[in-house]
N, C-alpha and C. Protein backbone atom coordinates (compact mmCIF):
# COMPACT_ATOMS: atom_id res chain seq x y z
N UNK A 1 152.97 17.50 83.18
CA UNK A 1 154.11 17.50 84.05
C UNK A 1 154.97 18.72 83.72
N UNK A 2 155.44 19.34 84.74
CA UNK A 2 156.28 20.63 84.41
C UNK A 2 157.53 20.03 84.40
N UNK A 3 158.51 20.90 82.97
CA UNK A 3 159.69 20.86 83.48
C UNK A 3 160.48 21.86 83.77
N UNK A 4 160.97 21.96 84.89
CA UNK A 4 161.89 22.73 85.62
C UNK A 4 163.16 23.18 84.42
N UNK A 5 163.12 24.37 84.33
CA UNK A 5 164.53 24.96 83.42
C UNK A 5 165.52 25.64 85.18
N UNK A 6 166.04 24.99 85.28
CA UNK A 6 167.26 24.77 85.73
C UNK A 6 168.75 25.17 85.71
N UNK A 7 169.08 25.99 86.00
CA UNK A 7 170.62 27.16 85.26
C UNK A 7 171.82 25.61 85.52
N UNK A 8 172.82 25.79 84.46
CA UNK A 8 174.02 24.39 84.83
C UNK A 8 174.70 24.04 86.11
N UNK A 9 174.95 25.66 86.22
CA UNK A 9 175.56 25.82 87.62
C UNK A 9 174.83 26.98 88.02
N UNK A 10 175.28 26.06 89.49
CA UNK A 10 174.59 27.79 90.90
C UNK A 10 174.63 28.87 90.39
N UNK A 11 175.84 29.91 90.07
CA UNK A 11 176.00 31.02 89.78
C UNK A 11 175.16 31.87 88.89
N UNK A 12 174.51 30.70 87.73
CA UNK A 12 174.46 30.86 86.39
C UNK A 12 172.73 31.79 86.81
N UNK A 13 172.96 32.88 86.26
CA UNK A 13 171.31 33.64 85.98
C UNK A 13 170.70 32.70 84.81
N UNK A 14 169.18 32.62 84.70
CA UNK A 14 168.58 32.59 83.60
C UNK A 14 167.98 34.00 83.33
N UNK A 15 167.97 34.00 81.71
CA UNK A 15 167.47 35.71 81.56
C UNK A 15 166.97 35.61 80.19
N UNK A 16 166.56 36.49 79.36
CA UNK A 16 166.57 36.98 78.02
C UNK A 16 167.95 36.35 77.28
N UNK A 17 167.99 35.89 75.91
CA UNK A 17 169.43 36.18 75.30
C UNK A 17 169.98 37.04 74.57
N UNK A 18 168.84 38.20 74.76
CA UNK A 18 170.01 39.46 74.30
C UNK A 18 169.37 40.53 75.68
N UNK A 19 170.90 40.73 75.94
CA UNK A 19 170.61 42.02 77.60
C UNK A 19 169.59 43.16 77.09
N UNK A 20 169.27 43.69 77.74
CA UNK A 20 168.51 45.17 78.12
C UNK A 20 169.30 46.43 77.09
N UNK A 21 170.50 46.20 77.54
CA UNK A 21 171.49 47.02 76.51
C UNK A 21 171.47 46.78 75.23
N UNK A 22 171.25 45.59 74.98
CA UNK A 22 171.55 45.54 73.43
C UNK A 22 170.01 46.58 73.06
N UNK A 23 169.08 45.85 73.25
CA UNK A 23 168.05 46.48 72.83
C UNK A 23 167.27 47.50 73.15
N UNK A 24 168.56 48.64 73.66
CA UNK A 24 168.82 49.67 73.74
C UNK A 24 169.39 50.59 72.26
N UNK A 25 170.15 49.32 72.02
CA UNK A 25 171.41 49.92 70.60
C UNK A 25 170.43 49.49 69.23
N UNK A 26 169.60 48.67 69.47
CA UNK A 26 168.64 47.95 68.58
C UNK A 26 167.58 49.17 68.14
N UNK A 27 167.03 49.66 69.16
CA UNK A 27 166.45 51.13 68.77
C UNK A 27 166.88 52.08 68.40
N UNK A 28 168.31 52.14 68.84
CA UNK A 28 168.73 53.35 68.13
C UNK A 28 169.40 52.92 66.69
N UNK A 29 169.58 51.82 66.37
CA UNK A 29 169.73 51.27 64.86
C UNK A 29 168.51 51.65 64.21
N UNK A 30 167.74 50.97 64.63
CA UNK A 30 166.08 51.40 64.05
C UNK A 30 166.02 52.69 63.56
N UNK A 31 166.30 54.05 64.25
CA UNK A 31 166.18 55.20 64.60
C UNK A 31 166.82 55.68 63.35
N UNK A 32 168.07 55.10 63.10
CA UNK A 32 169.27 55.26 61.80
C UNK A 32 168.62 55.32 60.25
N UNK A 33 168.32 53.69 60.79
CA UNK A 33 167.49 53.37 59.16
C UNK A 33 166.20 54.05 58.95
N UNK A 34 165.25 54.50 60.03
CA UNK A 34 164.60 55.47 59.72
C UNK A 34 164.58 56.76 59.42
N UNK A 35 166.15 57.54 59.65
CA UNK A 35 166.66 58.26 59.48
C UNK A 35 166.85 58.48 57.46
N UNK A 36 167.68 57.46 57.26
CA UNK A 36 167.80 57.41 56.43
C UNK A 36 166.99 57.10 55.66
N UNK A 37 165.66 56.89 55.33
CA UNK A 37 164.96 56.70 54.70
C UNK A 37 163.86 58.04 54.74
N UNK A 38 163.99 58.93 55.81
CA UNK A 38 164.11 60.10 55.95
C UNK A 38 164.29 60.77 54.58
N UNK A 39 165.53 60.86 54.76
CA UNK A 39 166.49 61.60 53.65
C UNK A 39 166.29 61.06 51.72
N UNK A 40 165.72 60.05 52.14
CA UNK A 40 165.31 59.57 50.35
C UNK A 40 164.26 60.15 49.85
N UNK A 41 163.36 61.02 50.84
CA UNK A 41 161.88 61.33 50.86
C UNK A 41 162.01 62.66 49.86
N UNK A 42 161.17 62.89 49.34
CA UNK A 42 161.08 64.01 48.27
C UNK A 42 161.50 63.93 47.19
N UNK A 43 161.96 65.06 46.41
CA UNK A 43 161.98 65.59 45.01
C UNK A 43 161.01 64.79 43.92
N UNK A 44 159.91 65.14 44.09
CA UNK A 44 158.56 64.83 42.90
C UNK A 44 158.32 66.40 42.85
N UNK A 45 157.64 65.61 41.49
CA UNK A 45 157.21 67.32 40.93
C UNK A 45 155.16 67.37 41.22
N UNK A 46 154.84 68.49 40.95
CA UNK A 46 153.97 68.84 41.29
C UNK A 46 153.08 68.75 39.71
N UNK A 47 153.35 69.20 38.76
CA UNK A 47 153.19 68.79 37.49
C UNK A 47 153.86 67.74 36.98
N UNK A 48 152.80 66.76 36.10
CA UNK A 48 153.50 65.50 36.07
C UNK A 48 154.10 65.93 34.36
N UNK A 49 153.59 67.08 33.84
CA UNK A 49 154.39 67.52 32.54
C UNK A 49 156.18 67.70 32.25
N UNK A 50 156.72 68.16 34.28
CA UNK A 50 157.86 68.33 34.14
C UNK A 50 158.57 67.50 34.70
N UNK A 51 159.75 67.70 34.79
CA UNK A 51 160.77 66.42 34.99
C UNK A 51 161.52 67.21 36.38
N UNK A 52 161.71 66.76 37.72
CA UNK A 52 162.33 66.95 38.55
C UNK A 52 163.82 66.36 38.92
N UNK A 53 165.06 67.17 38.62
CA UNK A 53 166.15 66.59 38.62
C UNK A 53 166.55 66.65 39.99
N UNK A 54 165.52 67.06 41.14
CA UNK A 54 166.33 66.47 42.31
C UNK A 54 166.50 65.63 43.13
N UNK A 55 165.46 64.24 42.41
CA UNK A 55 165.49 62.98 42.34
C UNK A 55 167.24 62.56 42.89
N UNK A 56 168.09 63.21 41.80
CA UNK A 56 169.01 62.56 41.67
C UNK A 56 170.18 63.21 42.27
N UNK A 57 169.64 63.46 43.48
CA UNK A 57 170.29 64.89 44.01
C UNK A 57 171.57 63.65 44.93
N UNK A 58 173.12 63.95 45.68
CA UNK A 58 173.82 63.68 46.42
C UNK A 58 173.14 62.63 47.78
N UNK A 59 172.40 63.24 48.34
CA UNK A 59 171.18 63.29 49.48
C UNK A 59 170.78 62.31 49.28
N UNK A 60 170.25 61.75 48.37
CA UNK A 60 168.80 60.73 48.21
C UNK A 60 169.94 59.71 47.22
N UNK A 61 170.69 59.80 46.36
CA UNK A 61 171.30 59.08 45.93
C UNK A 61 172.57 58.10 46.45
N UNK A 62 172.99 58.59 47.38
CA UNK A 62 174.43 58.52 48.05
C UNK A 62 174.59 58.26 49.21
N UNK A 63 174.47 59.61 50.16
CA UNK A 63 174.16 59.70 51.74
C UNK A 63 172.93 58.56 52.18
N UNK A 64 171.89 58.41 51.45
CA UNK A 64 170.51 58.02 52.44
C UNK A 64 170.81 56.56 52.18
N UNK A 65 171.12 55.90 51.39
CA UNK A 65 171.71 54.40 51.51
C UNK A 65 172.79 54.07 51.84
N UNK A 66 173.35 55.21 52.20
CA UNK A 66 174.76 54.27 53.38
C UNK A 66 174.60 55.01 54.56
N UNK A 67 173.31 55.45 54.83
CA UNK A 67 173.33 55.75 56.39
C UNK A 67 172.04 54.65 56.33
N UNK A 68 170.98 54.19 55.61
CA UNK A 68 170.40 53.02 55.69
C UNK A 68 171.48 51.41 56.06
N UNK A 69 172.40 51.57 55.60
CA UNK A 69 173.27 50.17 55.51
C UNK A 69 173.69 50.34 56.60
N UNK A 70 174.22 51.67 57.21
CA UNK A 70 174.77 51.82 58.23
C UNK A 70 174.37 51.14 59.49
N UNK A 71 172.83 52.18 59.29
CA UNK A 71 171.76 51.31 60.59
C UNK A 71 171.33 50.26 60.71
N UNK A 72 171.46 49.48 59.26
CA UNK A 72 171.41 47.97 59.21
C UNK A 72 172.32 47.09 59.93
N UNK A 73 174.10 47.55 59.78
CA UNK A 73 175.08 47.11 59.82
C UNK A 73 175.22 47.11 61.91
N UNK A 74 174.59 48.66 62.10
CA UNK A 74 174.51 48.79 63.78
C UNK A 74 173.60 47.33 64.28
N UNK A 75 172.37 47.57 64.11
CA UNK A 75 171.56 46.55 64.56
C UNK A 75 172.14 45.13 64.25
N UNK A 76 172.98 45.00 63.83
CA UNK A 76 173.52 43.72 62.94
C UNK A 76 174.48 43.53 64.49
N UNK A 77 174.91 44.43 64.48
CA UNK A 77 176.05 44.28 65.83
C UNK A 77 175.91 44.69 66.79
N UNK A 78 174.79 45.28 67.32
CA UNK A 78 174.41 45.19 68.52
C UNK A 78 173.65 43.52 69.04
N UNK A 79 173.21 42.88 68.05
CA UNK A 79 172.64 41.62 68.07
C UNK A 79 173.43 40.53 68.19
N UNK A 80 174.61 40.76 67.90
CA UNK A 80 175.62 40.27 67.80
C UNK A 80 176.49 39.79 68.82
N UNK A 81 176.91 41.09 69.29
CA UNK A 81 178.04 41.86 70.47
C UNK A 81 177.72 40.86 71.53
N UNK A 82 178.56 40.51 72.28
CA UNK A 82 178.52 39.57 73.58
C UNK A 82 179.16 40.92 74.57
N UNK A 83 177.91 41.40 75.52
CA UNK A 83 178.07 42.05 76.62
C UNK A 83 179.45 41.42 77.67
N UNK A 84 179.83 42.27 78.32
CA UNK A 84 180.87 42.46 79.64
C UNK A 84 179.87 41.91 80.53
N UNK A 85 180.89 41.16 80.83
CA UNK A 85 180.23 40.62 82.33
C UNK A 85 180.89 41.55 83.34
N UNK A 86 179.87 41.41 84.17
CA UNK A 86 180.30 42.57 85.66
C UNK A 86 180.83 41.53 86.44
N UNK A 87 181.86 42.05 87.15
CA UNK A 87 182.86 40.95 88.24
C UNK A 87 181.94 41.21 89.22
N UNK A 88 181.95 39.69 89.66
CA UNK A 88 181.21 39.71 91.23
C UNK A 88 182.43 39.60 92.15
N UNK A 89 182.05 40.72 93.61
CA UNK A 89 182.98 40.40 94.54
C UNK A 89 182.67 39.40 95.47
């Protein structure tokens, strides 16, 4: 037996529960934290005899985990965010 999903009232759309837009902002969060994980990439050495201090460089220490948290924190609130409704005339 089917059951009919049914909106409460007339007006009411059934749809997705997160709009088109959000997961618009959802990719470009994505985009962030891949960004930033970007930026953690490198400083190894080529000889494993020497020691590479730019491991511990500003870049990879600092910047690339709070533009990771960042893009965490976006996607966090684009998932979040309750879209504008458009006025019907």
């Amino acid at each position: 037996m089917a059951v009919k999903n049914n909106p409460k009232t007339p007006g009411e759309k059934i749809g997705f529960p997160i709009p088109v837009s959000s997961y618009k902002m959802i990719l470009i969060g994505f985009g962030i934290v891949v960004l930033g994980f970007i930026l953690m990439m490198g400083g190894g050495s080529n000889n494993p005899d020497e020691f590479n201090y730019d491991i511990f460089s500003f870049r990879r220490i600092t910047l690339a985990p709070i533009v990771v948290l960042g893009g965490f924190g976006f996607i966090f609130w684009a998932i979040m965010r309750k879209p504008k409704q458009e006025e019907e005339n």
